[in-house]
N, C-alpha and C. Protein backbone atom coordinates (compact mmCIF):
# COMPACT_ATOMS: atom_id res chain seq x y z
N UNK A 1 -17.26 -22.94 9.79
CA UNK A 1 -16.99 -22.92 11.22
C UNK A 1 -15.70 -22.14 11.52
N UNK A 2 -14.46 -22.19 10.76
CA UNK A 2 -13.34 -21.77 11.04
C UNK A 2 -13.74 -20.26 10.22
N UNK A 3 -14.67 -19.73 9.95
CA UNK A 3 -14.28 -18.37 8.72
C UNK A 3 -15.17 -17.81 10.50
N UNK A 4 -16.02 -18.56 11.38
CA UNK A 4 -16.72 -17.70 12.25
C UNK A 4 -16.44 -17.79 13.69
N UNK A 5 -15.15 -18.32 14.06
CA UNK A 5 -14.52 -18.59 15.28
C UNK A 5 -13.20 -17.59 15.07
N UNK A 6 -13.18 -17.32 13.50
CA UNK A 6 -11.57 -16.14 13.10
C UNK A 6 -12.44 -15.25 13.49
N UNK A 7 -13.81 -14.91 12.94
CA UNK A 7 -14.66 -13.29 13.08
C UNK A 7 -14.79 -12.80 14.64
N UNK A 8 -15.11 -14.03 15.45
CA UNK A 8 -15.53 -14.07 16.78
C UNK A 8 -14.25 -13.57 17.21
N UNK A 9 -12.47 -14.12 16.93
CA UNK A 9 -11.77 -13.86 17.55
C UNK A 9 -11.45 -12.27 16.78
N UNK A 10 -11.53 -11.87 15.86
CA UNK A 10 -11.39 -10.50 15.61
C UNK A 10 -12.25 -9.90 15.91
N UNK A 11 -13.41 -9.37 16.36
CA UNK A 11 -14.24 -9.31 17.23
C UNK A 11 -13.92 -8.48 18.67
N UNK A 12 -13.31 -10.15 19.24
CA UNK A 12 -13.11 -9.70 20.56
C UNK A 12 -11.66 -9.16 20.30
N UNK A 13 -10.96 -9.49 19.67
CA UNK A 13 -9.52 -8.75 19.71
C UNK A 13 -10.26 -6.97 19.47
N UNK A 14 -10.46 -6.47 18.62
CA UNK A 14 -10.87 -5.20 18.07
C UNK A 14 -11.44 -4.70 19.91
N UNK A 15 -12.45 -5.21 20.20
CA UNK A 15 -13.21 -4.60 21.23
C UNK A 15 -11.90 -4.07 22.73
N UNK A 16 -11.01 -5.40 22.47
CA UNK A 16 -10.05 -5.31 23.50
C UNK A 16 -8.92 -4.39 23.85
N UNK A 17 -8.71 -3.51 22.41
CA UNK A 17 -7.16 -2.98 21.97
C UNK A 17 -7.66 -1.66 22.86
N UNK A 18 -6.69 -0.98 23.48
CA UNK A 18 -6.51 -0.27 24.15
C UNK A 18 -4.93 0.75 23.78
N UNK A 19 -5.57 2.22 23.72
CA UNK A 19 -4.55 2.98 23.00
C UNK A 19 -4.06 3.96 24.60
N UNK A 20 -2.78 3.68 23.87
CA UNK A 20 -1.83 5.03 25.29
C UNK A 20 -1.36 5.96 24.18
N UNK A 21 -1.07 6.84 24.54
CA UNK A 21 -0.21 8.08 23.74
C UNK A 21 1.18 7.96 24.24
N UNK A 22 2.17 8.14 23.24
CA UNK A 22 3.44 8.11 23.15
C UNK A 22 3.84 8.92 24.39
N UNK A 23 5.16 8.27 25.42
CA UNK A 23 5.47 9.30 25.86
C UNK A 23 6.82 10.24 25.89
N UNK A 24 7.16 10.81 25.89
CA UNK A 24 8.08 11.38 25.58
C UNK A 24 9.76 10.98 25.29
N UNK A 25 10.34 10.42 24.65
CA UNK A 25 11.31 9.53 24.69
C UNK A 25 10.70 8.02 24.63
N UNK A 26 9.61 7.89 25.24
CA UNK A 26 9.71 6.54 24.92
C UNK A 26 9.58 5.64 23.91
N UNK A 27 9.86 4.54 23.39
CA UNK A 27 9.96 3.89 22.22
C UNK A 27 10.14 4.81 20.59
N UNK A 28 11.54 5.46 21.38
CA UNK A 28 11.62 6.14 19.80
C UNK A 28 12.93 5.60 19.21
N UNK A 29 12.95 5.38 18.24
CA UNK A 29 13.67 4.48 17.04
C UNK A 29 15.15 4.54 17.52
N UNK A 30 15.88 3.54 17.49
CA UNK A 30 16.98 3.36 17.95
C UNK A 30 17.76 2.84 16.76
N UNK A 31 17.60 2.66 15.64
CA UNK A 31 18.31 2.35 14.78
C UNK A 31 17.58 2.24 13.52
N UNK A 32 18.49 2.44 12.43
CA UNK A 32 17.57 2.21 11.13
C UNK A 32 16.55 1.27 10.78
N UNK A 33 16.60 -0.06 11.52
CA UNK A 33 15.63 -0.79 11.34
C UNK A 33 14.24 -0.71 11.74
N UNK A 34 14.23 0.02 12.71
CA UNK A 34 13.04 0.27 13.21
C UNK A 34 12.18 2.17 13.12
N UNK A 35 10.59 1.71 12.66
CA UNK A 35 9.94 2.13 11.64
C UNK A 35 9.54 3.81 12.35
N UNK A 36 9.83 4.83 11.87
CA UNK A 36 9.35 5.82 12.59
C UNK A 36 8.00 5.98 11.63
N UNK A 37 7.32 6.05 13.35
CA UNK A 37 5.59 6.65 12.82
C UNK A 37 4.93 7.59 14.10
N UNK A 38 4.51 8.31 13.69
CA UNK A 38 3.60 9.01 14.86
C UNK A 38 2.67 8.64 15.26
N UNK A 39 2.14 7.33 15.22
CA UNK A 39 0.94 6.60 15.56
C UNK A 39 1.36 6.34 16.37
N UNK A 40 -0.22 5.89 17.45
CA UNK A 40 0.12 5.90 18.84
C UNK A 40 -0.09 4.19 19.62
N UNK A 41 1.05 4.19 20.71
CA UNK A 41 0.97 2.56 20.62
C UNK A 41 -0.11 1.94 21.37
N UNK A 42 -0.19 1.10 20.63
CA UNK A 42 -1.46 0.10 21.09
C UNK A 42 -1.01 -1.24 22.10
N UNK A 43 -1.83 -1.50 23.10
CA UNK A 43 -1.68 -2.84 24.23
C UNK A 43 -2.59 -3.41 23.71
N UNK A 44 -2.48 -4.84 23.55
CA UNK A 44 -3.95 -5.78 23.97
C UNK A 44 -3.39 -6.60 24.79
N UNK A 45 -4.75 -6.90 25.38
CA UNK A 45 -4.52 -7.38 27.00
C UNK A 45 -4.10 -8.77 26.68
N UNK A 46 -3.64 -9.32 27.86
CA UNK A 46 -2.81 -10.50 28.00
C UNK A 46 -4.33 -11.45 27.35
N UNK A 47 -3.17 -12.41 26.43
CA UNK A 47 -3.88 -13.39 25.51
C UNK A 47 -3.82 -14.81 26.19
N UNK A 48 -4.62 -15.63 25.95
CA UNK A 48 -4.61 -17.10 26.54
C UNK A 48 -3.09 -17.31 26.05
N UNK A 49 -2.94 -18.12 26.75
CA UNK A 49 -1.42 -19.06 27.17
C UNK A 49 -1.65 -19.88 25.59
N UNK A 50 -2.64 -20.27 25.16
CA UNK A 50 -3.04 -21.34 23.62
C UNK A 50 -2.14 -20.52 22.84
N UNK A 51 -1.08 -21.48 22.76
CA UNK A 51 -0.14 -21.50 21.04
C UNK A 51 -1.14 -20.69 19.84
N UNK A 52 -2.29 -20.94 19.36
CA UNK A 52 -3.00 -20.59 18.72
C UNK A 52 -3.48 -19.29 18.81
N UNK A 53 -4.15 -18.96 20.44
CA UNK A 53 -3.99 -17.64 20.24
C UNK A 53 -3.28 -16.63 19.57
N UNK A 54 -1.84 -16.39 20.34
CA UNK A 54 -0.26 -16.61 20.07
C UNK A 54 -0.19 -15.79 18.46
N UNK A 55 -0.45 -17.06 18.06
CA UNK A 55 0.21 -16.84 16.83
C UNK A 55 -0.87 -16.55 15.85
N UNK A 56 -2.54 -16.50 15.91
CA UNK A 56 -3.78 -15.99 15.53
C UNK A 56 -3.35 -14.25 15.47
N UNK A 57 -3.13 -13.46 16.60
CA UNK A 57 -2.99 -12.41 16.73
C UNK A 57 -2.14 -11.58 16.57
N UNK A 58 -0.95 -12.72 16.05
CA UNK A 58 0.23 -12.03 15.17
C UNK A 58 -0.01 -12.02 13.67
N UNK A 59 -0.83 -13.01 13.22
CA UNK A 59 -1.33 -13.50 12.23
C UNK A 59 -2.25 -12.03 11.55
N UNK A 60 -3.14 -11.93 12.74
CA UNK A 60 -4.37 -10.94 12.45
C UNK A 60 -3.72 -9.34 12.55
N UNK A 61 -2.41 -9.10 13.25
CA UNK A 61 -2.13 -7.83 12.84
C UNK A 61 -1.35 -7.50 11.79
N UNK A 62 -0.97 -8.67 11.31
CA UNK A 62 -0.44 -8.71 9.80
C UNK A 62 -1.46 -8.24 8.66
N UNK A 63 -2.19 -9.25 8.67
CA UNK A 63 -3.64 -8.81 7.82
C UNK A 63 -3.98 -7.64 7.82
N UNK A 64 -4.39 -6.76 9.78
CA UNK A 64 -4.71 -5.92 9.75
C UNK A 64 -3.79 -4.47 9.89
N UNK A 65 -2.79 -5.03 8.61
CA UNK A 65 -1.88 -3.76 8.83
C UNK A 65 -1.27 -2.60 9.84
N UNK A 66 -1.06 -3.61 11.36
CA UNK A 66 -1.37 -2.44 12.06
C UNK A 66 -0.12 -2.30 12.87
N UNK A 67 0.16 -1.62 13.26
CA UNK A 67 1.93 -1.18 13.93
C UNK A 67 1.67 -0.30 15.21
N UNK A 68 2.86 -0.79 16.09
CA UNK A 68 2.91 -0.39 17.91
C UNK A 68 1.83 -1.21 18.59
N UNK A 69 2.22 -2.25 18.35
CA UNK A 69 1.03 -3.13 18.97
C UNK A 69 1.84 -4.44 19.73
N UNK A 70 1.66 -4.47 20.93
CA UNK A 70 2.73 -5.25 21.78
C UNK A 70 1.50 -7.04 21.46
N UNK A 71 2.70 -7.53 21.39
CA UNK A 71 2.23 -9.45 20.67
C UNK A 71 3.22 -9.50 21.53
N UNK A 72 2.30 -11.47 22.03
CA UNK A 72 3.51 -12.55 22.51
C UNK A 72 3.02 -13.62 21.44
N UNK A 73 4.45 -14.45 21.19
CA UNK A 73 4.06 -15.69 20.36
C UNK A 73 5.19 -16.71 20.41
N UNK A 74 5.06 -17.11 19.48
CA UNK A 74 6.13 -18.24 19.33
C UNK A 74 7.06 -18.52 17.70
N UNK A 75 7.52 -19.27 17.26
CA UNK A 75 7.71 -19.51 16.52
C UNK A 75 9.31 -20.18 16.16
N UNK A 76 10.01 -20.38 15.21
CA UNK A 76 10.95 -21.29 14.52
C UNK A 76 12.20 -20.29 13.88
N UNK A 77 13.33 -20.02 14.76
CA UNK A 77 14.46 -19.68 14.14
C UNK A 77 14.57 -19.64 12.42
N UNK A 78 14.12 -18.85 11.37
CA UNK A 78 14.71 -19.47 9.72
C UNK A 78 15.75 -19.18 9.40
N UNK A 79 16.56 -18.02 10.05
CA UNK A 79 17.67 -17.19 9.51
C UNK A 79 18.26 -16.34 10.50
N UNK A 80 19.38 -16.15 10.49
CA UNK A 80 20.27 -15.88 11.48
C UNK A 80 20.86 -14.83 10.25
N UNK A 81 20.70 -13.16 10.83
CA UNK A 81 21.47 -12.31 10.02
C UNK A 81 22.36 -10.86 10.73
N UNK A 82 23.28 -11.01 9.85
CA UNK A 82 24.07 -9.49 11.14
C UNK A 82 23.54 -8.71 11.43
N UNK A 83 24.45 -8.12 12.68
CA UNK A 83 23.85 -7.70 13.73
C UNK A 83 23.67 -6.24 12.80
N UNK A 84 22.81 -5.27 13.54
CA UNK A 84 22.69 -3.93 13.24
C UNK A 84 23.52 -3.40 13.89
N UNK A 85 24.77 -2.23 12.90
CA UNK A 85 25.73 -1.72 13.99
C UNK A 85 25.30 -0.11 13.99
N UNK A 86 24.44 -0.05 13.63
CA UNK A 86 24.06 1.28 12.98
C UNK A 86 23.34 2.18 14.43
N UNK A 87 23.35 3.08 14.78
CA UNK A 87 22.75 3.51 16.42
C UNK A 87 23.39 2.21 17.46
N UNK A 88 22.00 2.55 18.30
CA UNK A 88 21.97 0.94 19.06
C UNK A 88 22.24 -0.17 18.25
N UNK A 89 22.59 -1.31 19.05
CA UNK A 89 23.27 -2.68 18.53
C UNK A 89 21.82 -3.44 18.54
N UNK A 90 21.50 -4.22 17.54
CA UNK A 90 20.90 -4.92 17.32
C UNK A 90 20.81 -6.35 16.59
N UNK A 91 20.66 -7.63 17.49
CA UNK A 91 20.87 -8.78 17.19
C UNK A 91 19.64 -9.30 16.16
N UNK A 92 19.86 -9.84 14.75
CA UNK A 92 18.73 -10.05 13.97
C UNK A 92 18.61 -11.18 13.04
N UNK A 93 17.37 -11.88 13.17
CA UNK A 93 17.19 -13.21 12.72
C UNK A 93 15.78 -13.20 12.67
N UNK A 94 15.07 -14.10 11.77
CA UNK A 94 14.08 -14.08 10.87
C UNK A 94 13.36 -14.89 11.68
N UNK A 95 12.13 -15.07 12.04
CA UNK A 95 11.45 -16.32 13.00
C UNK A 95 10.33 -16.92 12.10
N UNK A 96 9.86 -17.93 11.34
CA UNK A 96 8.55 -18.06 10.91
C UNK A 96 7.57 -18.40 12.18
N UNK A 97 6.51 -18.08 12.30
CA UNK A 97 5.35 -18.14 12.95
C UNK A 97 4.22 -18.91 12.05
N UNK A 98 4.34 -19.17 11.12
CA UNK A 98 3.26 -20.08 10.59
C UNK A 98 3.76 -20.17 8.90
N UNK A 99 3.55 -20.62 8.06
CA UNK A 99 3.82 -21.14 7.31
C UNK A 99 4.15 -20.07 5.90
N UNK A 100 3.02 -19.04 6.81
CA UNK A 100 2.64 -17.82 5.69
C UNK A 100 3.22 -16.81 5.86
N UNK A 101 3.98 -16.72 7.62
CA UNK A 101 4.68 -15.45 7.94
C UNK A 101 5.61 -15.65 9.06
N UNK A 102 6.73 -14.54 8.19
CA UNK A 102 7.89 -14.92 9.03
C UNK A 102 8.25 -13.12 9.49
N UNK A 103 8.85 -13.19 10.66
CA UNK A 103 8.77 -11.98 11.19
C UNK A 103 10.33 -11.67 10.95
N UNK A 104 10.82 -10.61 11.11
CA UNK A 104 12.22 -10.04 11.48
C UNK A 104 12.42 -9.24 12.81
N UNK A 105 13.44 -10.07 13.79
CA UNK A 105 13.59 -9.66 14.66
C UNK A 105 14.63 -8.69 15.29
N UNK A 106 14.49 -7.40 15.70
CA UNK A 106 15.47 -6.47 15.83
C UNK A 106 15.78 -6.38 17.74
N UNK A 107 16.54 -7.18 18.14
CA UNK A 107 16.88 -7.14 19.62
C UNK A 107 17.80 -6.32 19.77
N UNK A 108 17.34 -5.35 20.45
CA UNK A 108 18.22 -4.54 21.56
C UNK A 108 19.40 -5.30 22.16
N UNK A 109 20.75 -5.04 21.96
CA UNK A 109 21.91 -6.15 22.67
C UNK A 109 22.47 -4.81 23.33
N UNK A 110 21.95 -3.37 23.04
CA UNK A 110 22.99 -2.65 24.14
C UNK A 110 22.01 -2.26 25.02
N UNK A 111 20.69 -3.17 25.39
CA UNK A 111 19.90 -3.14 26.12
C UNK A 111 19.62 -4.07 27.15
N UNK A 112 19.92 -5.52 26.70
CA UNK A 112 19.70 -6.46 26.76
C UNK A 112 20.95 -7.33 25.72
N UNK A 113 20.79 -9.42 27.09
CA UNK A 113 22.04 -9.79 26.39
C UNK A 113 21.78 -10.42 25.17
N UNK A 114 22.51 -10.66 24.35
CA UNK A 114 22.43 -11.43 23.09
C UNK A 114 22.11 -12.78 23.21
N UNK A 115 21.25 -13.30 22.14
CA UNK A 115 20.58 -14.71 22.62
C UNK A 115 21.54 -15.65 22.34
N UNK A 116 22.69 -16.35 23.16
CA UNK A 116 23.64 -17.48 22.94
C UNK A 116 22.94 -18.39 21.55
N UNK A 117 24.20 -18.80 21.05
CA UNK A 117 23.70 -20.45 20.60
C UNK A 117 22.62 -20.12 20.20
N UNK A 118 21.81 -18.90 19.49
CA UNK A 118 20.85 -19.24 18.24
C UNK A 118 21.12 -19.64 17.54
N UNK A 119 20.24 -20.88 16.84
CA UNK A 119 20.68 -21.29 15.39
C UNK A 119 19.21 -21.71 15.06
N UNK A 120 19.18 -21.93 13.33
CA UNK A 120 18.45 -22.24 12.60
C UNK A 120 17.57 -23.69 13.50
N UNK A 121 16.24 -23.34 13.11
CA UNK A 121 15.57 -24.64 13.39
C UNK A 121 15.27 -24.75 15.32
N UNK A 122 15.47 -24.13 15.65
CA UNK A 122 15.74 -23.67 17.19
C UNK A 122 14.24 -22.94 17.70
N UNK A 123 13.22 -23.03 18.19
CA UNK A 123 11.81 -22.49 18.75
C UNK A 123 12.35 -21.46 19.77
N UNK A 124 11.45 -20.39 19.32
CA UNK A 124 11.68 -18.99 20.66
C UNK A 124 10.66 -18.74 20.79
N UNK A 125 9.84 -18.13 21.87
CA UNK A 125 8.86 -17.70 22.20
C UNK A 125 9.49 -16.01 22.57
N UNK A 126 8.48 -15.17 22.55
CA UNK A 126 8.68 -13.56 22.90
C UNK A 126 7.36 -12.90 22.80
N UNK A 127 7.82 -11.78 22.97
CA UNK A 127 6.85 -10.61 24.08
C UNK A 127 7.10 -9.47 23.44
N UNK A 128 6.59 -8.64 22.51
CA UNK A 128 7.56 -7.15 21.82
C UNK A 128 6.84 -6.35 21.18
N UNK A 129 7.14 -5.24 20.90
CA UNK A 129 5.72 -4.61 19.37
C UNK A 129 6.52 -5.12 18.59
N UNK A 130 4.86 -5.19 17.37
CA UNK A 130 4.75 -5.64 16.49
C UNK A 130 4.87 -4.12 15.59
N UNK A 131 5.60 -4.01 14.64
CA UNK A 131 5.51 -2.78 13.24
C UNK A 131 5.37 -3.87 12.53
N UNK A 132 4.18 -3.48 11.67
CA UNK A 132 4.11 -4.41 10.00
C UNK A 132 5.13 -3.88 9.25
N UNK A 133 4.97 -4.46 7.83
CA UNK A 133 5.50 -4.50 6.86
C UNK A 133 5.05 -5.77 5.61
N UNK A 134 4.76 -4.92 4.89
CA UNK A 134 4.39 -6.39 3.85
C UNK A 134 4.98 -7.64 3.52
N UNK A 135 6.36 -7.91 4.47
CA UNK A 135 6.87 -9.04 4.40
C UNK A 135 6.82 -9.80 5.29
N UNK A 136 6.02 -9.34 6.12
CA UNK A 136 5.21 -10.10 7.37
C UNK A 136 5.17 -9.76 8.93
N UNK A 137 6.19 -8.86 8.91
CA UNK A 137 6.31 -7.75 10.21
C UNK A 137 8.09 -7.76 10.58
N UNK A 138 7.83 -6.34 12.06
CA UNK A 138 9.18 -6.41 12.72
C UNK A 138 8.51 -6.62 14.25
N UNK A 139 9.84 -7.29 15.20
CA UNK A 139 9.73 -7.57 16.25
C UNK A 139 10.40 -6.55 17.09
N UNK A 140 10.31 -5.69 17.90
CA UNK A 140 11.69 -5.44 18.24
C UNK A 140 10.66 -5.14 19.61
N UNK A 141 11.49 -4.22 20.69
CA UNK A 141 11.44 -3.71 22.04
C UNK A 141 11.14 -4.88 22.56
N UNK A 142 12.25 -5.99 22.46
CA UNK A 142 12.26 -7.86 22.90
C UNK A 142 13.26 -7.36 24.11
N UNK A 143 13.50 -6.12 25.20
CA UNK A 143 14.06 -6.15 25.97
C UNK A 143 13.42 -5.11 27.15
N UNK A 144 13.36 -5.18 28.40
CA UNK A 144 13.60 -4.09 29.52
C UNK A 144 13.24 -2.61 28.55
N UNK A 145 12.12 -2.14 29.76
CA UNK A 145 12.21 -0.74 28.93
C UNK A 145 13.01 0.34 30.23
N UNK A 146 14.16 0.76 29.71
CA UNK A 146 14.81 1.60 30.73
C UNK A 146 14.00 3.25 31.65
N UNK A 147 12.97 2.92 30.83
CA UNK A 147 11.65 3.93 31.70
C UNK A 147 10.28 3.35 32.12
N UNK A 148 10.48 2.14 32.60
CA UNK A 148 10.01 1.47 33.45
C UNK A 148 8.15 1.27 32.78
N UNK A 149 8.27 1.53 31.42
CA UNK A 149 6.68 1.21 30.58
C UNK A 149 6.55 -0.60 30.14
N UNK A 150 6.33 -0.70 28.99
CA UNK A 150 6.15 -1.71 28.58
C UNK A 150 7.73 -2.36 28.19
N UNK A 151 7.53 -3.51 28.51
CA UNK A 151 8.61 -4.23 27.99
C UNK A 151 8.65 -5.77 27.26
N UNK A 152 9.65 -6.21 26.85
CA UNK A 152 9.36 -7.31 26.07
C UNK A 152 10.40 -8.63 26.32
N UNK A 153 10.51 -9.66 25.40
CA UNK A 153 11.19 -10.48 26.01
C UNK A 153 11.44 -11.29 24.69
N UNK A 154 12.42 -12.27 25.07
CA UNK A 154 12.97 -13.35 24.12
C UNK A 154 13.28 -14.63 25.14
N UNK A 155 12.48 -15.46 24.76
CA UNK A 155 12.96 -16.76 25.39
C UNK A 155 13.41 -17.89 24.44
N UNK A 156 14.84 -18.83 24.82
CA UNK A 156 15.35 -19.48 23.95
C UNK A 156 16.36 -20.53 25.01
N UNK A 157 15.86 -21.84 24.76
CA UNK A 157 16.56 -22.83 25.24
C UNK A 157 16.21 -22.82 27.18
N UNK A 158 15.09 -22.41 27.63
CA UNK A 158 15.01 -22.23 28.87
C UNK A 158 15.27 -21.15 29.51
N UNK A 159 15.86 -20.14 28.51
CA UNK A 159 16.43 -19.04 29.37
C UNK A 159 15.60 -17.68 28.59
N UNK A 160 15.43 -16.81 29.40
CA UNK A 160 14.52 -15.35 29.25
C UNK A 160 15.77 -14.68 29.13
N UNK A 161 15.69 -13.67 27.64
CA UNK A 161 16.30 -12.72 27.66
C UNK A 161 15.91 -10.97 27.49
N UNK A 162 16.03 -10.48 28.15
CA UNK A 162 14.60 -8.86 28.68
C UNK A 162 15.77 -7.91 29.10
C-alpha cells in the first residue's frame, strides 16, 4: 500500500513540474556554497499544507537527484555552522527533515535578516530551491528575490524571515 500511494505521489509530482528558463542574472551563485549549473529551474506547484507532503517531496528530489527546484517543508535545527563570508553573507545550519536526510542551509543575510536565537533542536519551516547533493541537499534562495521572480522564506519561532 505505501510502495503505491509513493508511485501515485511521484506520478503526480512528475506530471506537475513545470520548467522556466533562467533569466538573466537571476539566481546566479552568490557564494561558494552554492552549486553552479546550467540547468534550468524547475517550480512545482503549491503542495498541500500536509507535513507529509512537505517533506515526501523533499524526500523525492533527493532520490530523484534533481536541482533548481523550489520545495517548502519543515524540519529540526541539527547544527548551527559559520556563517559564509565568502561573496554574499550567508547564515548556515544543517536542518534534518526526516531521519534519513538532513539538508544544509545557505541564507542570504545581505539579502535578508539573520534568523535570531537559532539553536539546536528548534523546528523551522521554509520555502527555497532545492540543489542536491549526495549528502542530502542545499537550501538556499530562503530570501526576497531582488528581481521580483521567485522567492523563498525561513520561518522560526513565529516570525518569517524573506
Amino acid at each position: 500500500m505505501k510502495q503505491a500511494i509513493s508511485w501515485l505521489w511521484l506520478v503526480a509530482l512528475t506530471g506537475c513540474v513545470q520548467s522556466a528558463p533562467p533569466e538573466s542574472g537571476h539566481n546566479a551563485p552568490q557564494s561558494a556554497i552554492e552549486v553552479k549549473s546550467s540547468a534550468q529551474a524547475q517550480s512545482l506547484p503549491a503542495l498541500s499544507n500536509t507535513r507529509l507532503a512537505d517533506t515526501q517531496a523533499v524526500a523525492e528530489a533527493f532520490a530523484q537527484k534533481q536541482s533548481h527546484v523550489w520545495l517548502q517543508g519543515h524540519g529540526v535545527v541539527k547544527k548551527l555552522l559559520p556563517d559564509d563570508q565568502q561573496g554574499a553573507k550567508h547564515q548556515r545550519f544543517l536542518v534534518s527533515i526526516s531521519p534519513e536526510q538532513t539538508l544544509l542551509f545557505a541564507h542570504n543575510i545581505d539579502l535578508a535578516p539573520r534568523i535570531e536565537h537559532l539553536a539546536v533542536g528548534e523546528r523551522v519551516e521554509f520555502r527555497g530551491e532545492y540543489i542536491y547533493n549526495p549528502k542530502g541537499g542545499i537550501m538556499h534562495w530562503t530570501h526576497h528575490d531582488p528581481q521580483g521572480q521567485q522567492h523563498g522564506w525561513i520561518t522560526h519561532q513565529h516570525h518569517t524571515y524573506e
